[in-house]
C-alpha atoms as a PDB file:
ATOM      1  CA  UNK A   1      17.614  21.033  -6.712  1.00  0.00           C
ATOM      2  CA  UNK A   2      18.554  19.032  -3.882  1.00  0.00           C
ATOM      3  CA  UNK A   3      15.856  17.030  -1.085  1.00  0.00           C
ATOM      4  CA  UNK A   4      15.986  17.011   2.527  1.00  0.00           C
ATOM      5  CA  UNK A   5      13.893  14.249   4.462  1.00  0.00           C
ATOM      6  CA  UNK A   6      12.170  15.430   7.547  1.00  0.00           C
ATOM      7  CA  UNK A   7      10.084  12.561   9.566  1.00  0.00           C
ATOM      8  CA  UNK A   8       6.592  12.493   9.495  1.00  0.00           C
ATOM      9  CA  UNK A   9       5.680   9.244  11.171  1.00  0.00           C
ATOM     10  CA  UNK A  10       8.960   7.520  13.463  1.00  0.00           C
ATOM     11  CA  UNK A  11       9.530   3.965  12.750  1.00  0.00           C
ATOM     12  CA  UNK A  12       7.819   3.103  16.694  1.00  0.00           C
ATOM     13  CA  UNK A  13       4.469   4.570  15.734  1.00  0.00           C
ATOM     14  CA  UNK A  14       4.693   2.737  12.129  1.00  0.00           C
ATOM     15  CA  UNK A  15       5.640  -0.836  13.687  1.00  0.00           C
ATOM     16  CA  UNK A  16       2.888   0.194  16.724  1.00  0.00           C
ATOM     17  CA  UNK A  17      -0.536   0.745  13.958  1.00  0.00           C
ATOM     18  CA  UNK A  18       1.241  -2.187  11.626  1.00  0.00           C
ATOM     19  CA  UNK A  19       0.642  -4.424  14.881  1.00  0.00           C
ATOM     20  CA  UNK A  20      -2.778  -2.871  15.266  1.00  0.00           C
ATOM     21  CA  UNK A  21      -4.022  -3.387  12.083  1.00  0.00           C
ATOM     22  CA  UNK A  22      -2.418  -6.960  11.741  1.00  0.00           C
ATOM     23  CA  UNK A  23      -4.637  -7.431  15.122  1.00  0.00           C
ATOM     24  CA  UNK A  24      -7.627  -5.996  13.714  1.00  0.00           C
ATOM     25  CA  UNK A  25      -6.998  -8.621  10.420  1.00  0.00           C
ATOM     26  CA  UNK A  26      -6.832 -11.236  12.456  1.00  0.00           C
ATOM     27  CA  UNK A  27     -10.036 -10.849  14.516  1.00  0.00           C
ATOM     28  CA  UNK A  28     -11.838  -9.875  10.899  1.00  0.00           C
ATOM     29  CA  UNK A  29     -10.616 -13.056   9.080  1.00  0.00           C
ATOM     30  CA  UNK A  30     -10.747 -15.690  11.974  1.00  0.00           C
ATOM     31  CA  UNK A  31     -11.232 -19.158  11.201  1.00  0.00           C
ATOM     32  CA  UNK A  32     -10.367 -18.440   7.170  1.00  0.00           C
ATOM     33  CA  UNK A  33      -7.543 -17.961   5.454  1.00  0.00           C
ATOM     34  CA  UNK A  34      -6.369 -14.578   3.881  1.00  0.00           C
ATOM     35  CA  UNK A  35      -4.560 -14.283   0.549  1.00  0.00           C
ATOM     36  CA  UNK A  36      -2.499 -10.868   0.372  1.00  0.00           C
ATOM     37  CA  UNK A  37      -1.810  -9.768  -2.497  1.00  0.00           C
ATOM     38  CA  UNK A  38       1.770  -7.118  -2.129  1.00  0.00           C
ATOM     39  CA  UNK A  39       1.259  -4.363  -5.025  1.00  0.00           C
ATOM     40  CA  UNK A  40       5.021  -4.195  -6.012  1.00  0.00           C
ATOM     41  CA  UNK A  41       7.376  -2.105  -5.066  1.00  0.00           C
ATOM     42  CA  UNK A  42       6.096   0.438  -2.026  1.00  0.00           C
ATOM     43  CA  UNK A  43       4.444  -2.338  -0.661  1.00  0.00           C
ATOM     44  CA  UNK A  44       6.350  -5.238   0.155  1.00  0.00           C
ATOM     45  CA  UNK A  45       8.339  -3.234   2.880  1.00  0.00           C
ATOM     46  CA  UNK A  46       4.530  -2.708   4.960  1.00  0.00           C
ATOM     47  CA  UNK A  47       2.995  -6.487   3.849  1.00  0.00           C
ATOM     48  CA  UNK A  48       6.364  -8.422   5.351  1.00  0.00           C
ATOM     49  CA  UNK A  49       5.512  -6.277   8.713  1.00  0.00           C
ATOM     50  CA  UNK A  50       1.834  -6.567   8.317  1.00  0.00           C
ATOM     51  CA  UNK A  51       1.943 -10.613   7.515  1.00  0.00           C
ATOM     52  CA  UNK A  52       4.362 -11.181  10.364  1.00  0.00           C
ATOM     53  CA  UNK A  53       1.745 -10.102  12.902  1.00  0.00           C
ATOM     54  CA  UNK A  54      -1.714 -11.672  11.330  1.00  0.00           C
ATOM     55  CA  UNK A  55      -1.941 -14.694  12.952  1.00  0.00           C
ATOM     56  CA  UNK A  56      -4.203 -16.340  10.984  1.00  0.00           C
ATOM     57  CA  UNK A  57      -3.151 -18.536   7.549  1.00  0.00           C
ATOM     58  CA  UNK A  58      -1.760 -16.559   5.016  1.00  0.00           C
ATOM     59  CA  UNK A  59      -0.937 -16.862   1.323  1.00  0.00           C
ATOM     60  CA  UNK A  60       1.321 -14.249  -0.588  1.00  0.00           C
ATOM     61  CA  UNK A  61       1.014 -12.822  -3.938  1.00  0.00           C
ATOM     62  CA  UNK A  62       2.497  -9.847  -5.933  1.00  0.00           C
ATOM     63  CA  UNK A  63       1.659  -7.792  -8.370  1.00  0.00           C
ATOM     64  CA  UNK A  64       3.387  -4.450 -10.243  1.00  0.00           C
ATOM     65  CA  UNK A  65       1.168  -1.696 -10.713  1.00  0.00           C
ATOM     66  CA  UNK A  66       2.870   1.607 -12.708  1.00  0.00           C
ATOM     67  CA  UNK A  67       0.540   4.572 -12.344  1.00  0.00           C
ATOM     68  CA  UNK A  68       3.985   7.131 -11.538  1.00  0.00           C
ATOM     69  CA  UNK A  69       6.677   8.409 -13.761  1.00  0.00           C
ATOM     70  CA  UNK A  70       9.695   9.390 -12.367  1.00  0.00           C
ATOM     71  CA  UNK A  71       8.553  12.681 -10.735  1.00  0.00           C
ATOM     72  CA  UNK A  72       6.223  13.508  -7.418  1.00  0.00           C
ATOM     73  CA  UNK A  73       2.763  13.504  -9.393  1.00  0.00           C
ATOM     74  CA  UNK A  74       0.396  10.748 -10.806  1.00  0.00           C
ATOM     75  CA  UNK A  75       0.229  10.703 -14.833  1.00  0.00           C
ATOM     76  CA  UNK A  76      -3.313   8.590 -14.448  1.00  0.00           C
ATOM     77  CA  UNK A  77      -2.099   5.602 -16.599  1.00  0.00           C
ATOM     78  CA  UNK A  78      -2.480   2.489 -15.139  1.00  0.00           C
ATOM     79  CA  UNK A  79      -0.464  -0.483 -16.422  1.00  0.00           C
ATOM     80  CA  UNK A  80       0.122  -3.894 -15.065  1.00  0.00           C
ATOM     81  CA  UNK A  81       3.850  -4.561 -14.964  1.00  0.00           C
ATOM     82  CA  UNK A  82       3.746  -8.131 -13.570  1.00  0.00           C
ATOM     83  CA  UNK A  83       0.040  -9.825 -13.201  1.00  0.00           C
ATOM     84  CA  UNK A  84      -0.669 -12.682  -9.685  1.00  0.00           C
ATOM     85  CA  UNK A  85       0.788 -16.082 -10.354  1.00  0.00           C
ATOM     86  CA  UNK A  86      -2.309 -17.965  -9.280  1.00  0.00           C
ATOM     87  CA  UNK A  87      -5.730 -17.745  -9.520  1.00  0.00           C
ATOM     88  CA  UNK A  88      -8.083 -16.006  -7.121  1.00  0.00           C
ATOM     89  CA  UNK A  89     -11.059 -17.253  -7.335  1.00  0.00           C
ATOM     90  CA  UNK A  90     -13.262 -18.355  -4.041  1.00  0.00           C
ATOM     91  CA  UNK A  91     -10.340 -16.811  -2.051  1.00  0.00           C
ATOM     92  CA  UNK A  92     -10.425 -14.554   0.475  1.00  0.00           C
ATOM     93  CA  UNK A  93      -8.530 -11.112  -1.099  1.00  0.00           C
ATOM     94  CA  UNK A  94      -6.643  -8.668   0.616  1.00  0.00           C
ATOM     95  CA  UNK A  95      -4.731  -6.322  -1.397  1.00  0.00           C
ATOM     96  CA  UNK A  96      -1.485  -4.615   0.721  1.00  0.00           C
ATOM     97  CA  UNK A  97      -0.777  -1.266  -0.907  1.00  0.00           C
ATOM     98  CA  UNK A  98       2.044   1.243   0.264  1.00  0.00           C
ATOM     99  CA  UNK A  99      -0.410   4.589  -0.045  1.00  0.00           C
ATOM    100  CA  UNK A 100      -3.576   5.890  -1.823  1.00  0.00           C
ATOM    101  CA  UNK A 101      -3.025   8.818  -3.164  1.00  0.00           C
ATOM    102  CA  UNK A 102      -5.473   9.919  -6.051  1.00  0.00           C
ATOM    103  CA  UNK A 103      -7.184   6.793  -6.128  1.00  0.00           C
ATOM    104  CA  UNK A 104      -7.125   5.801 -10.100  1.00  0.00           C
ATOM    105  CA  UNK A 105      -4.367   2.597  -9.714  1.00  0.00           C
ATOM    106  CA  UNK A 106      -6.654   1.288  -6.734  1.00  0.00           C
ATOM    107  CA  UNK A 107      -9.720   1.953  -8.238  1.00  0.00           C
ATOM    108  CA  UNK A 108      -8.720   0.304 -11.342  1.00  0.00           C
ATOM    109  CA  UNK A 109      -7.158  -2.910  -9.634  1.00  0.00           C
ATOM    110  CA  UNK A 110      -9.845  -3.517  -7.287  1.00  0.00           C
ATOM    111  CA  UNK A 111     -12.138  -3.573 -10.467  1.00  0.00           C
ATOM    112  CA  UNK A 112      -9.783  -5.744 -12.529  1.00  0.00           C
ATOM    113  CA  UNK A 113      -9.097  -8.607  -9.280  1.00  0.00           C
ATOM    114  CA  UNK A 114     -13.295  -8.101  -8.095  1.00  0.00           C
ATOM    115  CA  UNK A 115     -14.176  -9.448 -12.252  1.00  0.00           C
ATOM    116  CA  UNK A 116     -11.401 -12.839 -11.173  1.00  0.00           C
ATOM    117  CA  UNK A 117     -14.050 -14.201  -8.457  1.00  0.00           C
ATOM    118  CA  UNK A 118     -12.642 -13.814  -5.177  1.00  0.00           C
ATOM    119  CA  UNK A 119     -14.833 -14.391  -2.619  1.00  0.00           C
ATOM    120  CA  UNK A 120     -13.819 -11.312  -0.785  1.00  0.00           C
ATOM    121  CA  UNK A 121     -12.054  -8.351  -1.671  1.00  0.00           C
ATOM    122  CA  UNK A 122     -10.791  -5.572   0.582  1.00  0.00           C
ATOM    123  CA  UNK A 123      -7.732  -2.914   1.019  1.00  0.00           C
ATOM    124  CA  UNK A 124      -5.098  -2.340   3.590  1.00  0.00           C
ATOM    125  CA  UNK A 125      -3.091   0.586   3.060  1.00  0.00           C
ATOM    126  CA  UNK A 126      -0.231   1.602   5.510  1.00  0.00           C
ATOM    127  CA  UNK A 127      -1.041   5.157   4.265  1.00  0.00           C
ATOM    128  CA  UNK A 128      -4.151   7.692   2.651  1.00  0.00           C
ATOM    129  CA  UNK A 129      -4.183  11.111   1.796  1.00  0.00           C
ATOM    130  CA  UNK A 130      -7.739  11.569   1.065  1.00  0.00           C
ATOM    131  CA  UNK A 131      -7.181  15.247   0.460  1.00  0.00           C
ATOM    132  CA  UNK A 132      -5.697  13.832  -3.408  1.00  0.00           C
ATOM    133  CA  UNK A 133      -8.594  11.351  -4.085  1.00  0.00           C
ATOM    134  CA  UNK A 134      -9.899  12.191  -7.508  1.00  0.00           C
ATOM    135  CA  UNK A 135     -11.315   8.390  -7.859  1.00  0.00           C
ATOM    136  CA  UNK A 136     -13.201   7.497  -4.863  1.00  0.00           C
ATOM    137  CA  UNK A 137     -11.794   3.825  -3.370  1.00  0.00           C
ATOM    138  CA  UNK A 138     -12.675   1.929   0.175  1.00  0.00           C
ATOM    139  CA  UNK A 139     -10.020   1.306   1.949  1.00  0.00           C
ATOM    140  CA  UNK A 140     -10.558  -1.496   4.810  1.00  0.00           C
ATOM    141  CA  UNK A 141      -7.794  -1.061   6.891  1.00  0.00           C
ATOM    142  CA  UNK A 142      -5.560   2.353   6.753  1.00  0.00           C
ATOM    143  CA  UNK A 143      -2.428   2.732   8.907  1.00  0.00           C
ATOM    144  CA  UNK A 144      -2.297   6.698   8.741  1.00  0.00           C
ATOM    145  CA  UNK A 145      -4.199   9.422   6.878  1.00  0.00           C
ATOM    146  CA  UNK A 146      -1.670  12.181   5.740  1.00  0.00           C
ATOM    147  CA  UNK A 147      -1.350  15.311   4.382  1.00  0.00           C
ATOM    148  CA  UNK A 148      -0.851  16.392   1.024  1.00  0.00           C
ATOM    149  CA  UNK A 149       2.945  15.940   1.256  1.00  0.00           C
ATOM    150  CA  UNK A 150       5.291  14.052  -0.951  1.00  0.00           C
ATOM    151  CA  UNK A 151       6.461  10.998   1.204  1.00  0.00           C
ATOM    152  CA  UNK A 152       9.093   8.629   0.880  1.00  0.00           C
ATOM    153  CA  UNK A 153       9.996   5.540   3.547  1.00  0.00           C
ATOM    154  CA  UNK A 154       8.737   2.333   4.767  1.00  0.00           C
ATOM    155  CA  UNK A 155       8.773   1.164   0.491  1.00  0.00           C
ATOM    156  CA  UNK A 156       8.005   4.684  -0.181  1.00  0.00           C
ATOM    157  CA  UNK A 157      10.474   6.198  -2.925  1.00  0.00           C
ATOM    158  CA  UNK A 158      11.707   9.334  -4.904  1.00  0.00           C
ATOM    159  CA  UNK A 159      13.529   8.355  -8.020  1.00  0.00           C
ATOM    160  CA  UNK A 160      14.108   4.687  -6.612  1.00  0.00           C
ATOM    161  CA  UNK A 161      15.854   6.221  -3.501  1.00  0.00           C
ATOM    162  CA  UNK A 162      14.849   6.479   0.719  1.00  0.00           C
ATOM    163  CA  UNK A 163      12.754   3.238   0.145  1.00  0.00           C
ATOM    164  CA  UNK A 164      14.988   1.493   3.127  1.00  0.00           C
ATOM    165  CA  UNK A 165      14.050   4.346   5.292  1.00  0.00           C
ATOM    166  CA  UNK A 166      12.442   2.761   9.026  1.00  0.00           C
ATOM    167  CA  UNK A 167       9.916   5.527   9.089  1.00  0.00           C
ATOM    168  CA  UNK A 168       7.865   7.908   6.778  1.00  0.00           C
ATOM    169  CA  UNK A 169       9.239  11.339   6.012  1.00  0.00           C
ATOM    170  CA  UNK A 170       8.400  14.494   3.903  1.00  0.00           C
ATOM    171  CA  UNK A 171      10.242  14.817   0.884  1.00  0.00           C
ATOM    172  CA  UNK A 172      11.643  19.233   1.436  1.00  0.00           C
ATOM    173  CA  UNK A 173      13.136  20.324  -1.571  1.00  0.00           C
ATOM    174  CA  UNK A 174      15.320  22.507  -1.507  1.00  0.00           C
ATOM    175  CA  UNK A 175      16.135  25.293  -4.702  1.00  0.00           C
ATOM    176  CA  UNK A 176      19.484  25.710  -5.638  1.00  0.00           C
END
């Protein structure tokens, strides 16, 4: 079975809502300081755009979240690959996340960071497909909602691969 990659978003509408939303984070956290926290891989191509246009103080930290195997679907186990090198308490907490998709790896973070004491906790994801959500989860700030399509770009990966991508595009398989 081979793939083809057919765009879905170009990279000048991604880099035009990153600014937008790095706008809107700006107005919401004036005068304070926001700590992003990157969940690892997906989404350290979207928080270096998305940091780079919030022009209030920032603070970076990562975590790895494994909720995928190496297929297209979910297997619903959460597990925390690598945990935040500092502590979060009294901080202001905004998790950067590639996509939601079905909800459970967001829904069991955001429990998991809300029990370390920030003093705020919100969600910025560059994409949602609310059409997949089995475990409901606020997002804050979402670049684009999509369809129920496997993606890849912008972080977004099959198998490791088409992370570098500039844009978002559907993953088309094609049967051989």
């Amino acid at each position: 079975m081979s793939e083809r990659i057919k765009v879905l978003l170009s990279e000048e509408e991604v880099d035009a809502r990153i600014q937008a939303i790095g706008e809107q984070i700006s107005r919401d956290y004036q005068g304070k300081q926001v700590h992003l926290i990157c969940v690892l891989k997906g989404g350290s191509f979207f928080l270096c755009e998305l940091a780079k246009r919030i022009t209030v103080p920032v603070s970076l930290d990562f975590m790895a979240v494994s909720s995928y195997g190496g297929g297209t679907e979910s297997k619903g186990v959460v597990k925390i690959v690598k945990d935040l090198d500092e502590p979060i308490k009294d901080k202001d907490v905004l998790v950067v996340e590639d996509i939601v998709d079905s909800g459970r790896t967001l829904s069991y973070l955001l429990e998991m960071l809300q029990a370390r004491g920030p003093k705020s906790l919100r969600l910025c994801t560059l994409l949602d497909k609310p059409e997949r959500r089995v475990v409901d989860v606020n997002v804050d700030y979402t670049g684009f909602r999509i369809p129920d399509k496997f993606v890849v770009g912008y972080g977004l990966d099959y198998d490791q691969r088409y992370r570098n991508l500039p844009y978002i595009g559907v993953v088309e398989f094609d049967e051989a």
